[in-house]
Protein backbone atom coordinates (compact mmCIF):
# COMPACT_ATOMS: atom_id res chain seq x y z
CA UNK A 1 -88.40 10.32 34.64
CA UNK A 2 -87.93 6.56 34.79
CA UNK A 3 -88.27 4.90 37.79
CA UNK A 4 -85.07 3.13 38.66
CA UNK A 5 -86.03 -0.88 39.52
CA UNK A 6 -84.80 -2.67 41.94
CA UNK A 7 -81.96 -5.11 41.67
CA UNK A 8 -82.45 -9.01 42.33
CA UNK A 9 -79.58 -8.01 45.47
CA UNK A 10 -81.43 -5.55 47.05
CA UNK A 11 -85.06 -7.29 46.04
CA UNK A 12 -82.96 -10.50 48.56
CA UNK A 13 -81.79 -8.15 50.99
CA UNK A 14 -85.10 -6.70 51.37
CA UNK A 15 -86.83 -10.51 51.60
CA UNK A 16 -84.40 -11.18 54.26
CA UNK A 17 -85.64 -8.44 56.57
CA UNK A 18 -89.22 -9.18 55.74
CA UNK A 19 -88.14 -13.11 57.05
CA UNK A 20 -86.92 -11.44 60.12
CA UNK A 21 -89.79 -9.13 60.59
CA UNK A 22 -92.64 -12.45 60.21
CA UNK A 23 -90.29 -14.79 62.37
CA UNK A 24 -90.47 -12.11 65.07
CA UNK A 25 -93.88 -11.23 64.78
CA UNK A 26 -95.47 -14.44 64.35
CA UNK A 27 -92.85 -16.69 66.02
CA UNK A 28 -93.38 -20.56 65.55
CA UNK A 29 -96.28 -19.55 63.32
CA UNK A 30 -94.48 -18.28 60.39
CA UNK A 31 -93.66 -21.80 59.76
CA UNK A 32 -97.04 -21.67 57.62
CA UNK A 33 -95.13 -20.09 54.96
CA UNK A 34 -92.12 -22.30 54.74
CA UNK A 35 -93.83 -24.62 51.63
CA UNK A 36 -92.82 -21.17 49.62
CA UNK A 37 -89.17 -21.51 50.80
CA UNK A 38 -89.47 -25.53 50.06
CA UNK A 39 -90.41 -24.72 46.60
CA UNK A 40 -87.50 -22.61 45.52
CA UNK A 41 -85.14 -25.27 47.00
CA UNK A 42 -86.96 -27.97 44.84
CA UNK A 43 -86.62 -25.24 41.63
CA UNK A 44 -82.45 -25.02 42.49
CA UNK A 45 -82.37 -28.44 42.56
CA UNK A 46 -84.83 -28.31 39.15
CA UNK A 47 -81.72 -27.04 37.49
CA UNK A 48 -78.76 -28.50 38.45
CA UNK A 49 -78.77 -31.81 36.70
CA UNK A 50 -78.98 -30.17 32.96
CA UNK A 51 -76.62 -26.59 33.64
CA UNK A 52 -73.91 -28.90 34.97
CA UNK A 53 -74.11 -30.92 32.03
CA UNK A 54 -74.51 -28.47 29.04
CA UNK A 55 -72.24 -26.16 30.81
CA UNK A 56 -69.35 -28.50 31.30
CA UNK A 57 -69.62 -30.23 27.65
CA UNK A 58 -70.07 -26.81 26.63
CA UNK A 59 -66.60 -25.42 28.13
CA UNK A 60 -64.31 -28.56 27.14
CA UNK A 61 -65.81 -28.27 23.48
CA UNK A 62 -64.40 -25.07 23.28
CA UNK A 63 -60.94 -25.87 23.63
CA UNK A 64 -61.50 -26.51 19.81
CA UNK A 65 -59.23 -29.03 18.94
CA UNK A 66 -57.24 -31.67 20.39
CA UNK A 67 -53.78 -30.41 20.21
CA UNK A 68 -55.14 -27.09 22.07
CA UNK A 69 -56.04 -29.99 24.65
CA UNK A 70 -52.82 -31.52 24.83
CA UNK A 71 -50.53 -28.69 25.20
CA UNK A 72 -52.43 -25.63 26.43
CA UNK A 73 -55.44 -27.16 27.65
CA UNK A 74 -54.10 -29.74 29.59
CA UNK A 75 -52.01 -26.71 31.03
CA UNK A 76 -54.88 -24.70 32.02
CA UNK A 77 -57.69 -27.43 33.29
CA UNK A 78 -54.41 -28.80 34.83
CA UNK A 79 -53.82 -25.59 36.88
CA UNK A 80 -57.57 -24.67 37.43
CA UNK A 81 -57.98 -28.11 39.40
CA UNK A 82 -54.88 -27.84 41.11
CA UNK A 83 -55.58 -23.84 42.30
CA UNK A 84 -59.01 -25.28 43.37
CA UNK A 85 -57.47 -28.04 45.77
CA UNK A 86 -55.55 -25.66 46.96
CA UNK A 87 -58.43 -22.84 47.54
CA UNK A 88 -60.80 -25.77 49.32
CA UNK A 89 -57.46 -26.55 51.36
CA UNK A 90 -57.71 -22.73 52.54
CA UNK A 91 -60.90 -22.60 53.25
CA UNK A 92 -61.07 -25.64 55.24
CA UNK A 93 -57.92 -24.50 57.33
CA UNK A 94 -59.13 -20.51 57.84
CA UNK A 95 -62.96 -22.07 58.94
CA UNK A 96 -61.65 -24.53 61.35
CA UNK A 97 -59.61 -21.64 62.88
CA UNK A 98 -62.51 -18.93 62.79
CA UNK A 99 -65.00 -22.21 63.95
CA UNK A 100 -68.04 -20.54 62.25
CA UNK A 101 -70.70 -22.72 63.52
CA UNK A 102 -69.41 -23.31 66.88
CA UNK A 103 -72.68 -22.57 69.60
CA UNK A 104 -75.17 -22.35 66.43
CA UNK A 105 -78.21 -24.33 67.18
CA UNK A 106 -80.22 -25.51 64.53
CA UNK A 107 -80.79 -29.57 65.20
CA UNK A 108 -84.88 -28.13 65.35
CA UNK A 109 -84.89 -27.85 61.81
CA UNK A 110 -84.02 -31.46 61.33
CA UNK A 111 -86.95 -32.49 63.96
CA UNK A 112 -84.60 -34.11 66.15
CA UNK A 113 -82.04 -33.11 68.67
CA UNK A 114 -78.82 -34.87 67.12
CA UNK A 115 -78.59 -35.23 63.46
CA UNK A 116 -77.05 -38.46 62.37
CA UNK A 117 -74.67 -37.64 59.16
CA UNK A 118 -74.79 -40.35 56.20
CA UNK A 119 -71.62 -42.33 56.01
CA UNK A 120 -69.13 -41.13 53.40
CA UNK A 121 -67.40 -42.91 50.94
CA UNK A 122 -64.10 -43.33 50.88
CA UNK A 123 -61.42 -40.97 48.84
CA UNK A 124 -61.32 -44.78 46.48
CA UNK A 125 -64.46 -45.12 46.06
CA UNK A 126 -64.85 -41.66 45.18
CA UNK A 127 -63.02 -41.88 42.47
CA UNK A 128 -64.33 -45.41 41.13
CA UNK A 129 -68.00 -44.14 41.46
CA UNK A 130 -66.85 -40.97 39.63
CA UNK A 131 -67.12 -43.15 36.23
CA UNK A 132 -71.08 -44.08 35.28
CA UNK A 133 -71.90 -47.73 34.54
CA UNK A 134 -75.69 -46.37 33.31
CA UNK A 135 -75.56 -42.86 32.43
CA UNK A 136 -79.34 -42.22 32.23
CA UNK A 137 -78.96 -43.30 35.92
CA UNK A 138 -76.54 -40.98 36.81
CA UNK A 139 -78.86 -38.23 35.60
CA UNK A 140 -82.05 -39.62 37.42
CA UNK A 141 -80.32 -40.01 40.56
CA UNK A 142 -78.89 -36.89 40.06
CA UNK A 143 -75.25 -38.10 40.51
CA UNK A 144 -72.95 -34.98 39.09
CA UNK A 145 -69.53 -36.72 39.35
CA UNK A 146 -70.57 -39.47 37.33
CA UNK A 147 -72.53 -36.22 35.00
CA UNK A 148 -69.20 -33.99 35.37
CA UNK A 149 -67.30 -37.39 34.16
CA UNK A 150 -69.65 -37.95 31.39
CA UNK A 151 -69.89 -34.19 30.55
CA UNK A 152 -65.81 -34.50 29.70
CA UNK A 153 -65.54 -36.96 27.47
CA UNK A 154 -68.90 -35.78 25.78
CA UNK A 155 -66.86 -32.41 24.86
CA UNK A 156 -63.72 -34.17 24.23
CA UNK A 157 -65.12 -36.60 21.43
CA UNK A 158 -66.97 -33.22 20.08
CA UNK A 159 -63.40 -31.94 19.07
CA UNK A 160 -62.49 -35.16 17.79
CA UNK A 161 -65.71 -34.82 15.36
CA UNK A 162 -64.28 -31.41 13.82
CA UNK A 163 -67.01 -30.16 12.02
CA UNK A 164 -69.57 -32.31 12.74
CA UNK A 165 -68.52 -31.72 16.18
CA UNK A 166 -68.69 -27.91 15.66
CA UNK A 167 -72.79 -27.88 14.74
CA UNK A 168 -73.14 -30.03 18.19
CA UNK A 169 -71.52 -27.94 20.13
CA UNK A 170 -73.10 -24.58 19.26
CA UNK A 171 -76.27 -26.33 19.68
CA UNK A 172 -75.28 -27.50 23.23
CA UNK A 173 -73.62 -24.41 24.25
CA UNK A 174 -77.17 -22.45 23.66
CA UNK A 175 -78.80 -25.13 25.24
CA UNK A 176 -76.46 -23.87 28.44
CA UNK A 177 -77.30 -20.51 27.51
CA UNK A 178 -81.21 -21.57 27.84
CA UNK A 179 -80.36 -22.95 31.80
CA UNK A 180 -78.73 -20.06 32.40
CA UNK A 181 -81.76 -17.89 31.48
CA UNK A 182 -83.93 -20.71 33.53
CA UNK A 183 -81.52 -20.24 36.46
CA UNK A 184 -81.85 -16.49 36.47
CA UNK A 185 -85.78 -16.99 36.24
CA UNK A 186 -85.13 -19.12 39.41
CA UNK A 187 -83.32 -16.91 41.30
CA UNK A 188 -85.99 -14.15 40.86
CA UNK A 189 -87.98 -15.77 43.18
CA UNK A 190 -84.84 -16.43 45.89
CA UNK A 191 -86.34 -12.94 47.95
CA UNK A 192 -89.39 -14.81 48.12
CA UNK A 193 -87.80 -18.21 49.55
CA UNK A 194 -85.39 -16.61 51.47
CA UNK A 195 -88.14 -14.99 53.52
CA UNK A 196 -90.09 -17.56 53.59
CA UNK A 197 -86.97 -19.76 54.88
CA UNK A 198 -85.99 -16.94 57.53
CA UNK A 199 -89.26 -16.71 58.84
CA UNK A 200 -89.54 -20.14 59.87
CA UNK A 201 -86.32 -20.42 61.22
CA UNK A 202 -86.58 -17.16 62.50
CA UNK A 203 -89.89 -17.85 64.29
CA UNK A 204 -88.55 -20.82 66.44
CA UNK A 205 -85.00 -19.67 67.02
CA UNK A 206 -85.25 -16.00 67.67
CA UNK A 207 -82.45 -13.33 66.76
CA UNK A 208 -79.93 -15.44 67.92
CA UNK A 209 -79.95 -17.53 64.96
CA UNK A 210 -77.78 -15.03 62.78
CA UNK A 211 -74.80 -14.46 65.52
CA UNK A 212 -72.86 -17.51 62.89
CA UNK A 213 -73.62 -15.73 59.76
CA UNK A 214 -71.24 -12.81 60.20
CA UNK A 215 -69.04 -15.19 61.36
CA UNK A 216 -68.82 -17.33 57.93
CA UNK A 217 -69.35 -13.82 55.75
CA UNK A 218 -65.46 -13.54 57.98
CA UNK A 219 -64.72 -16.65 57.00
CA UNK A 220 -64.96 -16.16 53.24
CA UNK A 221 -62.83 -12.69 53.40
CA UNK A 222 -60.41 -13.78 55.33
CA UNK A 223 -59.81 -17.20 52.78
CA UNK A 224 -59.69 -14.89 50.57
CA UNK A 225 -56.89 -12.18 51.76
CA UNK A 226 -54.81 -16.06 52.57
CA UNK A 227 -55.56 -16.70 48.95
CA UNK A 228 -54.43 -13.88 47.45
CA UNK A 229 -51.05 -13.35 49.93
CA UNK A 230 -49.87 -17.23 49.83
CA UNK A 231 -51.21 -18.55 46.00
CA UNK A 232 -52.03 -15.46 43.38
CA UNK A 233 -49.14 -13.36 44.53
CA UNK A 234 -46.37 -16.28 44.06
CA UNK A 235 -47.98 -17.33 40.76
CA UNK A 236 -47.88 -13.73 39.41
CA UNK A 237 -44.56 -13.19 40.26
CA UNK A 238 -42.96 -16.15 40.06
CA UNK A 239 -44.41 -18.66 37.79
CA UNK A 240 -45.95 -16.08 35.16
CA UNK A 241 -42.72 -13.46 36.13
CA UNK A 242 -45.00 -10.75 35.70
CA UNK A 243 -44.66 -7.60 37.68
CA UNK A 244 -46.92 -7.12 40.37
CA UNK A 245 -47.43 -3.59 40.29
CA UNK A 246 -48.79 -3.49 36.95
CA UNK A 247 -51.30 -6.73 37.75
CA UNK A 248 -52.95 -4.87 40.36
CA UNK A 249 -52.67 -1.39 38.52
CA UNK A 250 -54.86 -3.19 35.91
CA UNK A 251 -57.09 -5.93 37.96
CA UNK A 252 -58.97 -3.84 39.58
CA UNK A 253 -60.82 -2.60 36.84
CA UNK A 254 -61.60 -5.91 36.82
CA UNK A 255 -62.62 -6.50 40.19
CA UNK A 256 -65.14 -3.18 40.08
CA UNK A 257 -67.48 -5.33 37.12
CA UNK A 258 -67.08 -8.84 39.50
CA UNK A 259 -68.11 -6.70 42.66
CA UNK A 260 -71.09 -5.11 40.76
CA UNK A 261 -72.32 -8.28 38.82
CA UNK A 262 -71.18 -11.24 40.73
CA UNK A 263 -71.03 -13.08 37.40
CA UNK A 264 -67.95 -14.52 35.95
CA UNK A 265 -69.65 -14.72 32.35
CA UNK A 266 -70.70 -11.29 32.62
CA UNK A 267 -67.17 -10.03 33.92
CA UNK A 268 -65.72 -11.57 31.15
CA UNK A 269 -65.36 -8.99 28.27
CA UNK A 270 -63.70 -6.86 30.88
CA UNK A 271 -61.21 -9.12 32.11
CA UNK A 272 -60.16 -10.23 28.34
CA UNK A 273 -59.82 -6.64 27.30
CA UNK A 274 -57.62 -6.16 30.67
CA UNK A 275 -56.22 -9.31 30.16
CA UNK A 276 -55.12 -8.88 26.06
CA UNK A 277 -54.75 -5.08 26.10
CA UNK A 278 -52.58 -4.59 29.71
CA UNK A 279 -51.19 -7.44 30.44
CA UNK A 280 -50.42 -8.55 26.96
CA UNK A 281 -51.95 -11.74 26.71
CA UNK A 282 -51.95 -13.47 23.02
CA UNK A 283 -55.81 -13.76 22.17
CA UNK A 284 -55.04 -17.36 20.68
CA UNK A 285 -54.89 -18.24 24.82
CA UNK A 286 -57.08 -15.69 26.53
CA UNK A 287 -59.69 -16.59 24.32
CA UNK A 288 -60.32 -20.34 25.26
CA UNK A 289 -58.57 -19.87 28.91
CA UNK A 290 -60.98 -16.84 30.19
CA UNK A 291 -64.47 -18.11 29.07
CA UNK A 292 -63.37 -22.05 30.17
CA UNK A 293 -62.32 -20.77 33.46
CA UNK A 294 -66.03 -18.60 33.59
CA UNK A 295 -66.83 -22.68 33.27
CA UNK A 296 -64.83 -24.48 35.82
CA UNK A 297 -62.41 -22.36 37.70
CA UNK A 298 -64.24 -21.28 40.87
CA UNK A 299 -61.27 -20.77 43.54
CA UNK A 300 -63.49 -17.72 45.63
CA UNK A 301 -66.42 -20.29 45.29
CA UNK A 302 -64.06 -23.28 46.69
CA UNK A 303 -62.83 -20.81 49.59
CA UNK A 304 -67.03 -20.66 50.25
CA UNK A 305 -68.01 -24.20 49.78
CA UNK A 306 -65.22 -24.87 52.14
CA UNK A 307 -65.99 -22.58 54.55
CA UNK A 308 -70.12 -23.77 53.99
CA UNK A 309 -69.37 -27.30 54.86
CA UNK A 310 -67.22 -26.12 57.92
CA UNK A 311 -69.88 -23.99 59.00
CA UNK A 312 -72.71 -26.59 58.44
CA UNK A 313 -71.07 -29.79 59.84
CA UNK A 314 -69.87 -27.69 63.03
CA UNK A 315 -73.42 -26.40 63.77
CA UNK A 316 -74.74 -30.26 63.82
CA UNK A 317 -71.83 -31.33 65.31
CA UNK A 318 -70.49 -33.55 62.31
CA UNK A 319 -66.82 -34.50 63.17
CA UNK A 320 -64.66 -33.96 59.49
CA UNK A 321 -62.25 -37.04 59.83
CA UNK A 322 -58.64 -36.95 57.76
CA UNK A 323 -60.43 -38.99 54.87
CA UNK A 324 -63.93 -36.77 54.99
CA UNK A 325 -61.36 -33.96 54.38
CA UNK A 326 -59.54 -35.60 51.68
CA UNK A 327 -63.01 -36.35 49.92
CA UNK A 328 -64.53 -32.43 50.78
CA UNK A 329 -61.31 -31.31 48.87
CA UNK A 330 -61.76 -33.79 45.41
CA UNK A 331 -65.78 -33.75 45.22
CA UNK A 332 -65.72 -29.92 46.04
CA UNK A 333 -63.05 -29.58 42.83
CA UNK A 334 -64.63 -31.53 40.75
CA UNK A 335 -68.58 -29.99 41.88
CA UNK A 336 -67.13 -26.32 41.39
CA UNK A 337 -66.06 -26.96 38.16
CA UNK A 338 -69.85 -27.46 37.76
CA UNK A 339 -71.06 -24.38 38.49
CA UNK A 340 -71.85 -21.76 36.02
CA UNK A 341 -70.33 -17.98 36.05
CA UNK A 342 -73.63 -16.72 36.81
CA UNK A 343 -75.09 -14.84 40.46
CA UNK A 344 -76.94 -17.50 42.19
CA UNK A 345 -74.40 -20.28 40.66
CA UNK A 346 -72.87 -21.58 44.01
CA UNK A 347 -75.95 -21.87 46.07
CA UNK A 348 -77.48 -24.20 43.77
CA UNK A 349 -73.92 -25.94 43.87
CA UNK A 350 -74.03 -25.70 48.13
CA UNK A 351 -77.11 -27.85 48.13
CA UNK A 352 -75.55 -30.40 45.98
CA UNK A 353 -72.41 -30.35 47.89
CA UNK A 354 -74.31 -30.74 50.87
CA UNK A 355 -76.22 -33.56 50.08
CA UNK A 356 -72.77 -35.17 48.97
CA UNK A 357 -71.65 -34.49 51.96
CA UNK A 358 -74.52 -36.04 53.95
CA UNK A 359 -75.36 -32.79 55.50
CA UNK A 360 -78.88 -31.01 56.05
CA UNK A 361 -80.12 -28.06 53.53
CA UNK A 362 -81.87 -26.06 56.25
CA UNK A 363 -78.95 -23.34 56.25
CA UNK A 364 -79.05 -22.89 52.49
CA UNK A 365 -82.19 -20.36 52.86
CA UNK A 366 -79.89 -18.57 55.89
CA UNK A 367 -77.08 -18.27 53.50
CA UNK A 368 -79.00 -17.27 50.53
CA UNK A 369 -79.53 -13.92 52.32
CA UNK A 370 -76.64 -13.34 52.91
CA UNK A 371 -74.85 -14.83 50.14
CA UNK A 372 -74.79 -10.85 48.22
CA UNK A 373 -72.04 -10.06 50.47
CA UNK A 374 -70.14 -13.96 49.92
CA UNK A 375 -70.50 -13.76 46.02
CA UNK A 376 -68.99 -10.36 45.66
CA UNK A 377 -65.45 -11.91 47.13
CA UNK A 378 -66.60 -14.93 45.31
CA UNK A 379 -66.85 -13.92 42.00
CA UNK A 380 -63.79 -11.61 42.15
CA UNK A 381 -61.56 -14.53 43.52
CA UNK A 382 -62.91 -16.57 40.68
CA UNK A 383 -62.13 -13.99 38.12
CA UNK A 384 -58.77 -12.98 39.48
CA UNK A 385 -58.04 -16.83 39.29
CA UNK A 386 -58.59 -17.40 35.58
CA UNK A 387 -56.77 -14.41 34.53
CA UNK A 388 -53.71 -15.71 37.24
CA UNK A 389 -53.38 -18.95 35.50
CA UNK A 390 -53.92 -17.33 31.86
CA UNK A 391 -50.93 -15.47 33.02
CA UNK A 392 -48.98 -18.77 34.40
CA UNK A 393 -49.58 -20.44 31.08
CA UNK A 394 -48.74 -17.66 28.83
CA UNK A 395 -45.41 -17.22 30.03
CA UNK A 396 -44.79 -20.86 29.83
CA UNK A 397 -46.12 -20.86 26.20
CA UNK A 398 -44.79 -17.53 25.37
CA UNK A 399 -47.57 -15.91 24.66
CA UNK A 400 -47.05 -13.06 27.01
CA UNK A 401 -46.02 -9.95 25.20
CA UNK A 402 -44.57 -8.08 28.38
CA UNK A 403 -41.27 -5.66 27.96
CA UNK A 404 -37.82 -6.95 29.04
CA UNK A 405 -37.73 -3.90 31.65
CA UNK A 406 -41.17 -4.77 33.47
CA UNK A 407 -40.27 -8.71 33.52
CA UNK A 408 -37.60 -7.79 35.87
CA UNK A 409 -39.74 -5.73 37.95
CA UNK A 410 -41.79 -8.82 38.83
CA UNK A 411 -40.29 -9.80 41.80
């Protein structure tokens, strides 16, 4: 009989509890491994630069052509961005209510009692630096607004090309297949840096350093239920007048492949079967909307990254000002749209958003093992999402094949 291997989730799980065991054994001398938990950081960041790129020129490419763009896919990126906003807007509101990080003590881990944020720009300049003057800059410095920016009208000259265009874009979409594959090579070694990460931290704080964690792991679910009652539900119902019963009867199925895989590009043959075959979806929409949304529609990943910067800024006692929120809600949008469909996705894209945010990386290892339990609502809220709007659109467009009788059953 074969012998069943272990998944990378429980493989995490397990290097979590291995962090714990060393931190308590060894206490401040565990910190001996931490150059192991250093180096899987550095490989996340390894990554980011090119998936964000090939992934987002990728996903705008395949729109096709422009009038798709104008009409449809102005409708759908439209909706993704605003759904996002509102997701961040969640998460922000449902962490500063919870308070996460609130009596977490971590300023050790930056050397120094008080951390000392980086200024951040304002919501204007956010926007003006969004737009590269030097491209090959942007990439060095590792800049993914100005690279998200870039990525866009990349794709969107791609379609202009036609056919010419076509040849690029296959080439550039396996080229985000390839980081994909390097990403999940990358994350095979995340039970490894999470214990080496946990140790340390582990070692000079004690047990006490986890009390947060279930705390944010709250957080998340509880964005999420808010997400679902005050956004999804009105959208189903009223904007795509499609009965609610039957939505649920149906998205679950989809939600059992999200829960088990965590990836939105792996979930995605299920929820375009669901989303053609049950809901009755025209394939001409569904089958630009789904995989572009596996792309750039991340609403369970905003509710995290929300919930992340809540939880980090509170533990180093980082005051979030009116105009730091305003900038957490476009840079978080626009960084999420960066972030592949695949498990281990949205820590790479915490670390970024961090760093934009002029926050330490020290809880990144924390949440990594942990993050099994976060990416299961994740990826389901991001799933849920892009079928939603698919839904929204279609009825605008009519493209959404549902019987007279069940229409009036939506609400």
């Amino acid at each position: 009989m074969k012998k069943k291997k272990l998944s990378l989730a429980v493989k995490t799980f397990i290097g979590f509890a291995l962090g714990i065991v060393i931190g308590l054994i060894f206490g401040e001398k565990a910190a001996v491994i931490k150059p192991l938990g250093t180096i899987f950081l550095n490989m996340i960041k390894m990554v980011v630069v090119p998936m964000v790129f090939f992934s987002i020129t990728a996903g705008v490419a395949s729109l096709g052509d422009l009038r798709k763009l104008r009409n449809i896919g102005v409708k759908v990126v439209g909706l993704y961005a605003i759904t996002s906003a509102i997701s961040v807007l969640i998460g922000l509101l449902v962490a500063n209510v919870i308070n996460p990080g609130k009596g977490f003590d971590m300023s050790a881990l930056s050397g120094t009692s008080e951390y000392e944020a980086q200024e951040m720009p304002s919501v204007i300049d956010t926007i003006v630096n969004a737009f590269p003057s030097n491209i090959f800059e942007a990439f060095v410095e590792a800049d993914m607004l100005q690279i998200i920016v870039f990525s866009v009208f990349l794709g969107v000259a791609l379609i202009m090309m036609k056919e010419e265009g076509e040849r690029l874009s296959y080439a550039i979409q396996s080229l985000a297949n390839v980081m994909y594959k390097i990403t999940a090579i990358v994350m095979e070694f995340s039970p490894i840096g999470v214990a080496a990460l946990l140790a340390e931290s582990v070692g000079t704080y004690g047990l006490d350093i986890f009390g947060p964690l279930g705390k944010l792991i709250l957080t998340v679910y509880a964005s999420d239920v808010v997400l679902v009652c005050l956004m999804y539900v009105p959208m189903i119902a009223i904007l795509a007048r499609f009965p609610l019963k039957r939505f649920f009867k149906g998205i679950w199925k989809v939600w059992v492949v999200t829960v088990s895989t965590t990836s939105s590009s792996g979930t995605l043959p299920v929820a375009t079967s669901i989303t053609n075959d049950e809901f009755g979806v025209s394939p001409e929409l569904s089958s630009f909307s789904l995989p572009l949304g596996a792309t750039i529609n991340m609403n369970g990943g905003c509710v995290f990254y929300a919930a992340a910067i809540v939880f980090t800024a509170q533990i180093y006692g980082v005051t979030l000002t009116p105009a730091a929120l305003v900038n957490i809600v476009l840079s978080t949008v626009l960084l999420a749209m960066g972030c592949p469909g695949v498990p281990g996705g949205a820590i790479i894209m915490t670390t970024i958003l961090l760093t934009n945010m002029g926050l330490p990386l020290e809880v990144v290892g924390l949440i990594a093992g942990i993050f099994r339990l976060i990416d299961m609502a994740d990826t389901t809220f991001n799933v849920t999402g892009d079928v939603v709007t698919t839904l929204v659109v279609a009825r605008s467009e009519n493209l959404l094949n549902v019987p007279t009788d069940d229409v009036s059953k939506a609400v």
